[in-house]
Protein backbone atom coordinates (compact mmCIF):
# COMPACT_ATOMS: atom_id res chain seq x y z
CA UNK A 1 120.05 93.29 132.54
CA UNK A 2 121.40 90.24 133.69
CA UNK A 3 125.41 90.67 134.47
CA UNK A 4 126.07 87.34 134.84
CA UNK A 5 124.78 86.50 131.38
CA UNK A 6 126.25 88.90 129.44
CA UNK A 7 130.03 88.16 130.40
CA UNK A 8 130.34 85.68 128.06
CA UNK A 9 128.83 87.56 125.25
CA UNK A 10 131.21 90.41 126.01
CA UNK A 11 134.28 87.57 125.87
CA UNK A 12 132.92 86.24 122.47
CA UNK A 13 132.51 89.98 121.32
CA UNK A 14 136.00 90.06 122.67
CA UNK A 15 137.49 87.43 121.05
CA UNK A 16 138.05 88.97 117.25
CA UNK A 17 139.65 92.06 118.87
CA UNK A 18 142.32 90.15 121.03
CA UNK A 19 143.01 88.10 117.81
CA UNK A 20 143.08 91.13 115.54
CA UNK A 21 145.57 92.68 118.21
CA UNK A 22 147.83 89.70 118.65
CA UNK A 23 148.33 89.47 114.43
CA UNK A 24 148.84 92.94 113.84
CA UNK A 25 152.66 93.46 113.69
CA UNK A 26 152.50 90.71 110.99
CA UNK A 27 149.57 92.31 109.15
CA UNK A 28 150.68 94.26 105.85
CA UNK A 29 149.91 98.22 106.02
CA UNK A 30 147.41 96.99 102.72
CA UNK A 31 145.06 94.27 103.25
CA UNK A 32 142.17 92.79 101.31
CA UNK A 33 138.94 93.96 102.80
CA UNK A 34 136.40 92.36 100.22
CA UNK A 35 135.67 89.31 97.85
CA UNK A 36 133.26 88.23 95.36
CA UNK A 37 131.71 85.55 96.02
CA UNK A 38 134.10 83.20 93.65
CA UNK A 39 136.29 84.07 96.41
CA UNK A 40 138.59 86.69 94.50
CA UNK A 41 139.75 90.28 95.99
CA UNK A 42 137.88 93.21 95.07
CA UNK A 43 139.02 95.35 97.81
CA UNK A 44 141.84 96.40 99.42
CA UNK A 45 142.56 98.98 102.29
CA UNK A 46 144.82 100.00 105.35
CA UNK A 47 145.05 97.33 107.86
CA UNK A 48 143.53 100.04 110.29
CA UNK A 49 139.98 99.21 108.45
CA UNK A 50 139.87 95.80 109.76
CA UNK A 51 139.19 97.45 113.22
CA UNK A 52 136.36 99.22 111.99
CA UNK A 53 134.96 96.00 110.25
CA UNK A 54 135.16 93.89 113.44
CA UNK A 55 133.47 96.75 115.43
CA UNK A 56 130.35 96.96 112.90
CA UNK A 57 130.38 92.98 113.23
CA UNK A 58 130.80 91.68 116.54
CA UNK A 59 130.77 95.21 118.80
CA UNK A 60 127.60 96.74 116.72
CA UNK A 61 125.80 93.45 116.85
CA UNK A 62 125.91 93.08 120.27
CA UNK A 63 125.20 96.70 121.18
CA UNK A 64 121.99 96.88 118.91
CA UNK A 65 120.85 93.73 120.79
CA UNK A 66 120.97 94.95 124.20
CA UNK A 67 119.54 98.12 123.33
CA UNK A 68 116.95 96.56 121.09
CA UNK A 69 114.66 95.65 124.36
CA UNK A 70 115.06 98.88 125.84
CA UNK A 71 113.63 101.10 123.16
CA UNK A 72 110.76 98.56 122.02
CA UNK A 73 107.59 100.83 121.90
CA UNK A 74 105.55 97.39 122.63
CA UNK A 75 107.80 95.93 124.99
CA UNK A 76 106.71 92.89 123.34
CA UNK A 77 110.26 91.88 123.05
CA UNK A 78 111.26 91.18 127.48
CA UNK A 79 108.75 88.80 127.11
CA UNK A 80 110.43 86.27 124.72
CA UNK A 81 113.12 85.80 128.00
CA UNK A 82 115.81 83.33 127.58
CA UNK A 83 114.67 82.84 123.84
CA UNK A 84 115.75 85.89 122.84
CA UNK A 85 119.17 85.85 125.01
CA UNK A 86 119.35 82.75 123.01
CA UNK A 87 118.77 84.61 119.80
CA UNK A 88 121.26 87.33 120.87
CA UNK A 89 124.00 85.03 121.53
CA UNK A 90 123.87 83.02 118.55
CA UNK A 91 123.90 86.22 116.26
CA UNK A 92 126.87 87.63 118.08
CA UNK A 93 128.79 84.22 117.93
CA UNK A 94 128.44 84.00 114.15
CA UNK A 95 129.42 87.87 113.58
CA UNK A 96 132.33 87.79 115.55
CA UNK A 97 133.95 84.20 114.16
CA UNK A 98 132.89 86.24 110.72
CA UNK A 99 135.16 88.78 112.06
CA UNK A 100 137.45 86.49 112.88
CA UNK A 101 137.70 84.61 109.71
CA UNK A 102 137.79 87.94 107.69
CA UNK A 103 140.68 89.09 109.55
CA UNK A 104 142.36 85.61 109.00
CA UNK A 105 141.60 85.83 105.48
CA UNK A 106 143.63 89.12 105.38
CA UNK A 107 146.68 88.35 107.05
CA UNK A 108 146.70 85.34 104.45
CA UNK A 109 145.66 87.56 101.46
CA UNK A 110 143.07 84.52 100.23
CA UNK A 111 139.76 83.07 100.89
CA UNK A 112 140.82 79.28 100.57
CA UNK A 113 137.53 78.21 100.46
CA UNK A 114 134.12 80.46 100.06
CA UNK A 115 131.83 77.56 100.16
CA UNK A 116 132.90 77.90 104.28
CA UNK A 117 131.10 80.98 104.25
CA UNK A 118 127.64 79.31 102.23
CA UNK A 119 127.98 76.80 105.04
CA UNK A 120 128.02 79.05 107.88
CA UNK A 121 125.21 81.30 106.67
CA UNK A 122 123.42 78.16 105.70
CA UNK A 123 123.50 76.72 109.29
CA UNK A 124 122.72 80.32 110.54
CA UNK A 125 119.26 80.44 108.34
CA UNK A 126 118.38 76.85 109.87
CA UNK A 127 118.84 78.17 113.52
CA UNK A 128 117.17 81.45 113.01
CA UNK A 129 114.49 79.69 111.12
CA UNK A 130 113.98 77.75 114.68
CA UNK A 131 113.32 81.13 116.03
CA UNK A 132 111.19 82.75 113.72
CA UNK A 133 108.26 81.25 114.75
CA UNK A 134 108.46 82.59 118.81
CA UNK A 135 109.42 85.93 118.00
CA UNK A 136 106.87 88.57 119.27
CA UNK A 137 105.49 91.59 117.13
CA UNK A 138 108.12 94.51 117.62
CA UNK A 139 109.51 97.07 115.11
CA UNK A 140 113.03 95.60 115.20
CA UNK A 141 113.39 91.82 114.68
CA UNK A 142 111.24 89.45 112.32
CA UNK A 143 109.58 90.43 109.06
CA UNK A 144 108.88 93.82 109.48
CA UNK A 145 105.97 94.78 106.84
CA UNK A 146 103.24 96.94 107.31
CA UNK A 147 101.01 94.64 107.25
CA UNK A 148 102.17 92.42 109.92
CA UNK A 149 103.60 95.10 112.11
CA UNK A 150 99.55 96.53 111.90
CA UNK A 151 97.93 92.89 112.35
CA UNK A 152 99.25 90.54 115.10
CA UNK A 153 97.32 87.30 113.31
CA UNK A 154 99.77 88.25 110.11
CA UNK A 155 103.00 88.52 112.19
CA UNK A 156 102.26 85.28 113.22
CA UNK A 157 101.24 83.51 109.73
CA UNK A 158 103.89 85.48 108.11
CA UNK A 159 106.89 83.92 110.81
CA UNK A 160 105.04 80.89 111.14
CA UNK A 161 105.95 80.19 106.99
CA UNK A 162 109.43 82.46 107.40
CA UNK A 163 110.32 79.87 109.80
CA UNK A 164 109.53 76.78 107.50
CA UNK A 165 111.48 78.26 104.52
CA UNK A 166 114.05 79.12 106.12
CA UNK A 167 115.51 76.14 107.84
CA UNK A 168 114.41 74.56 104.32
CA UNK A 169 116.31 77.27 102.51
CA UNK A 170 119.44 77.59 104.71
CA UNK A 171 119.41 73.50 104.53
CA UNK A 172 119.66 73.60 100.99
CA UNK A 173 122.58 76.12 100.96
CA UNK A 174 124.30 73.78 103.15
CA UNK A 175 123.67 70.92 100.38
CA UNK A 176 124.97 73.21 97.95
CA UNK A 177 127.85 74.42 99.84
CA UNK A 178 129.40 70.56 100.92
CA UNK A 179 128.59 69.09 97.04
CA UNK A 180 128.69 71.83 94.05
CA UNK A 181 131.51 73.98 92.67
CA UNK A 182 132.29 77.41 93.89
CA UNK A 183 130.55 79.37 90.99
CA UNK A 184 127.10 77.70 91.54
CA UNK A 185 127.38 78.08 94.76
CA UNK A 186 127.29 82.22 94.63
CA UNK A 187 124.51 81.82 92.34
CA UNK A 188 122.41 79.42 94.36
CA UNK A 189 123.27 81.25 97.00
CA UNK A 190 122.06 84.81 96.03
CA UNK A 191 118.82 82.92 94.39
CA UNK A 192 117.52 81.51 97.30
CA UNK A 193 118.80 84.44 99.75
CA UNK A 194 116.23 86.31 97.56
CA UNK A 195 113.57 84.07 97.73
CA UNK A 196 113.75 83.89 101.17
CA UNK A 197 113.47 87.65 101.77
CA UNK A 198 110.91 87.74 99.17
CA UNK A 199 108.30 85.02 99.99
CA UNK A 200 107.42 86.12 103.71
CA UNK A 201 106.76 90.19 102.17
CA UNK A 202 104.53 88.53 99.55
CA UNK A 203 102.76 86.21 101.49
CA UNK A 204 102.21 88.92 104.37
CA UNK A 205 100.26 91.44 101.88
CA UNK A 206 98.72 88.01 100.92
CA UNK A 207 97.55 87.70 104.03
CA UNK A 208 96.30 91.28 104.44
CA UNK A 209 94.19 91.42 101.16
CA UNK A 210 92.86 87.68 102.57
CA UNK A 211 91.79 89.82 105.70
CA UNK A 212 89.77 92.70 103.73
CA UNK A 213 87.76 90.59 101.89
């Protein structure tokens, strides 16, 4: 492990705690810990929860990522390099500015705008959709089926077409999010999250029954 590398990671993993810290005296002992996705409260819970919350998103995140290489059975994944620093920094930035905006959103008791949070995951479907394609056959990370976790030729199909759909599919959430209302935006948004989870399984035992024959 490279030290030098992972100092800022540990600063952006950082960052939603020292913010959480610095707002707490103003935080109320109840805070809103969920919303749908119109962008109404469906939760509420002690203020002490939103420690837990930004663990699981920022500290967890980070922590399954460095450990991720370590327990590979393949090793396949120390190969990818920088890539998959790369990979491991961008997921870790996006959880923790989650964290960062959920906390925000407590102390102000509202989600002024959901769509922010289409637009986000949007963007972060087009960058991992950039990655898709270079990621090597492990147990961990990708589209884990058994089909292409037993044939190498399928991993690499099945990302090669995860990697097409998904910059096309987080593109068009980002459309969505910048020019349509808030209600068909939750809509579109858990349609083509669902397609996009969907397709690459389908098209891997596609693959597979392509192989038999």
């Amino acid at each position: 492990m490279n030290i030098k590398k992972e100092i800022p990671l540990l600063i952006v993993v950082l960052i939603p705690f020292v913010y959480l810290a610095y707002i707490w005296s103003s935080l109320p002992d109840t805070v809103p810990l969920h919303w749908n996705y119109k962008g109404e409260i469906d939760d509420w819970g002690n203020k002490s929860s939103l420690i837990f919350i930004t663990f699981l998103l920022s500290g967890l995140t980070y922590i399954l990522f460095t450990v991720i290489p370590f327990i590979d059975p393949k090793k396949r994944i120390q190969t990818m390099g920088n890539k998959y620093h790369n990979l491991k920094f961008l997921m870790v930035l996006f959880m923790s500015a989650l964290a960062v905006f959920i906390i925000y959103s407590a102390k102000e008791q509202s989600i002024t705008n959901p769509s922010f949070i289409y637009l986000a995951i949007g963007l972060l479907f087009m960058l991992l959709g950039n990655y898709m394609k270079i990621i090597k056959a492990n147990y961990f990370i990708g589209i884990r089926t058994p089909w292409t976790l037993e044939y190498e030729s399928i991993w690499k199909s099945t990302h090669k077409l995860a990697s097409k759909i998904w910059f096309v599919g987080g593109l068009a959430i980002v459309i969505s999010s910048l020019t349509t209302n808030k209600d068909f935006n939750g809509i579109f948004f858990i349609s083509v999250i669902t397609l996009l989870a969907i397709i690459p399984v389908v098209y891997s035992y596609m693959e597979y029954r392509k192989l038999k024959k």
